[in-house]
C-alpha atoms as a PDB file:
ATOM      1  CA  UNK A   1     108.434  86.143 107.350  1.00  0.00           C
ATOM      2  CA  UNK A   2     109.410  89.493 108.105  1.00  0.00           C
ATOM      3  CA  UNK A   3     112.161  92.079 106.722  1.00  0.00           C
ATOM      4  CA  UNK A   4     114.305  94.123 108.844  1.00  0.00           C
ATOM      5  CA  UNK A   5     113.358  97.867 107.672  1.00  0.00           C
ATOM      6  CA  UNK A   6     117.149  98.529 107.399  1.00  0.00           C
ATOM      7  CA  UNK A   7     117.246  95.543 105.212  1.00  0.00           C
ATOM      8  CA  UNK A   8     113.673  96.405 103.102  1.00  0.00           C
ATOM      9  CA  UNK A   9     114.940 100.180 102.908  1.00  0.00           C
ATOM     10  CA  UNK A  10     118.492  98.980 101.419  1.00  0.00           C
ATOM     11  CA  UNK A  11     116.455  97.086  98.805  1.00  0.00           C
ATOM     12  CA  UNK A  12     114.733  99.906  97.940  1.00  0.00           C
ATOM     13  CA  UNK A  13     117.171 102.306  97.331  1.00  0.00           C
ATOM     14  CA  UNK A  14     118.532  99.453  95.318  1.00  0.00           C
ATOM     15  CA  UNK A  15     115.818  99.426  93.099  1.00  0.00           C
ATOM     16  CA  UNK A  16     113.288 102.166  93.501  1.00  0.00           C
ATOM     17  CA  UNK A  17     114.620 103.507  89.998  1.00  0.00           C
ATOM     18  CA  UNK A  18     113.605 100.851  88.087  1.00  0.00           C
ATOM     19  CA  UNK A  19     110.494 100.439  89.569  1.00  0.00           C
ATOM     20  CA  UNK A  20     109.475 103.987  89.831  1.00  0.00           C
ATOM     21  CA  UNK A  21     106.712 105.064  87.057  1.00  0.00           C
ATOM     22  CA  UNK A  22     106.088 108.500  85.683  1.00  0.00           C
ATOM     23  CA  UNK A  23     102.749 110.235  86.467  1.00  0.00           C
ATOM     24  CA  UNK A  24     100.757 111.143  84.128  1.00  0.00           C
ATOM     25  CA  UNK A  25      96.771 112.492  84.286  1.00  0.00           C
ATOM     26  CA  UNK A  26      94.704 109.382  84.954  1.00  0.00           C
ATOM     27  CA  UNK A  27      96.195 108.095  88.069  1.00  0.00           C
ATOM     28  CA  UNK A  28      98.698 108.693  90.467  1.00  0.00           C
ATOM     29  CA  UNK A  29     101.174 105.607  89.831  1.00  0.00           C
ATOM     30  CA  UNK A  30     101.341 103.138  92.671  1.00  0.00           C
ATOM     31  CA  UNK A  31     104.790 104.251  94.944  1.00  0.00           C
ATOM     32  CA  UNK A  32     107.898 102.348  95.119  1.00  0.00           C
ATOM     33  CA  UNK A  33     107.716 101.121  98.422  1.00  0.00           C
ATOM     34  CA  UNK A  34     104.251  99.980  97.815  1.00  0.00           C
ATOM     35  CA  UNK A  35     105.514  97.837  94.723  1.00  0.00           C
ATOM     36  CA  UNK A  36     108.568  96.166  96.814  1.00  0.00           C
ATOM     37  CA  UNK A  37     105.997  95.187  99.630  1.00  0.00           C
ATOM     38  CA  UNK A  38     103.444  93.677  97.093  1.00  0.00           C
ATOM     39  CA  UNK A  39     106.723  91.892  94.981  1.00  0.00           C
ATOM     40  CA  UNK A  40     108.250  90.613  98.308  1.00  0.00           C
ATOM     41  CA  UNK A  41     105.009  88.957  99.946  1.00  0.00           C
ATOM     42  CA  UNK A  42     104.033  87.414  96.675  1.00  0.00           C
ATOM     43  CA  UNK A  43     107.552  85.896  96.183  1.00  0.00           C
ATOM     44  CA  UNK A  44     107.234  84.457 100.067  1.00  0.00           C
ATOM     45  CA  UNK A  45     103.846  83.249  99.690  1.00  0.00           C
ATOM     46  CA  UNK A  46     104.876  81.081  96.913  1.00  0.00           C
ATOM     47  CA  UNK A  47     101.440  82.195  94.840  1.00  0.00           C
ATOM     48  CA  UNK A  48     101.386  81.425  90.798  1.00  0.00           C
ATOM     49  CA  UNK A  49      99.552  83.012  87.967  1.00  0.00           C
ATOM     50  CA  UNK A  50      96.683  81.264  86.344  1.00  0.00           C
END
C-alpha cells in the first residue's frame, strides 16, 4: 500500500514535532521522515512485538 506524498507530507507536518529528537554527541538522531516511514509500514504490515 502506498501513500500519496501530498498525503505522507501532510502527516508529517502534522507530527514531525513530536517525533523530532534533540541531537546530542553520540549519534545523529534518526530524522522525522525516516520515523513516519518506519511507523507507517509497520502499522500496514500488521507485524507484533515478541
Amino acid at each position: 500500500m502506498r501513500v500519496p506524498t501530498e498525503m505522507f507530507d501532510e502527516i508529517l507536518a502534522r507530527v514531525s514535532q513530536r517525533i523530532t529528537k534533540q541531537r546530542n554527541n553520540y549519534r545523529r538522531p534518526i530524522e522525522p521522515g525516516m520515523k513516519l516511514s518506519i511507523a507507517l509500514r509497520h502499522l500496514v504490515s500488521g507485524s507484533k512485538y515478541p
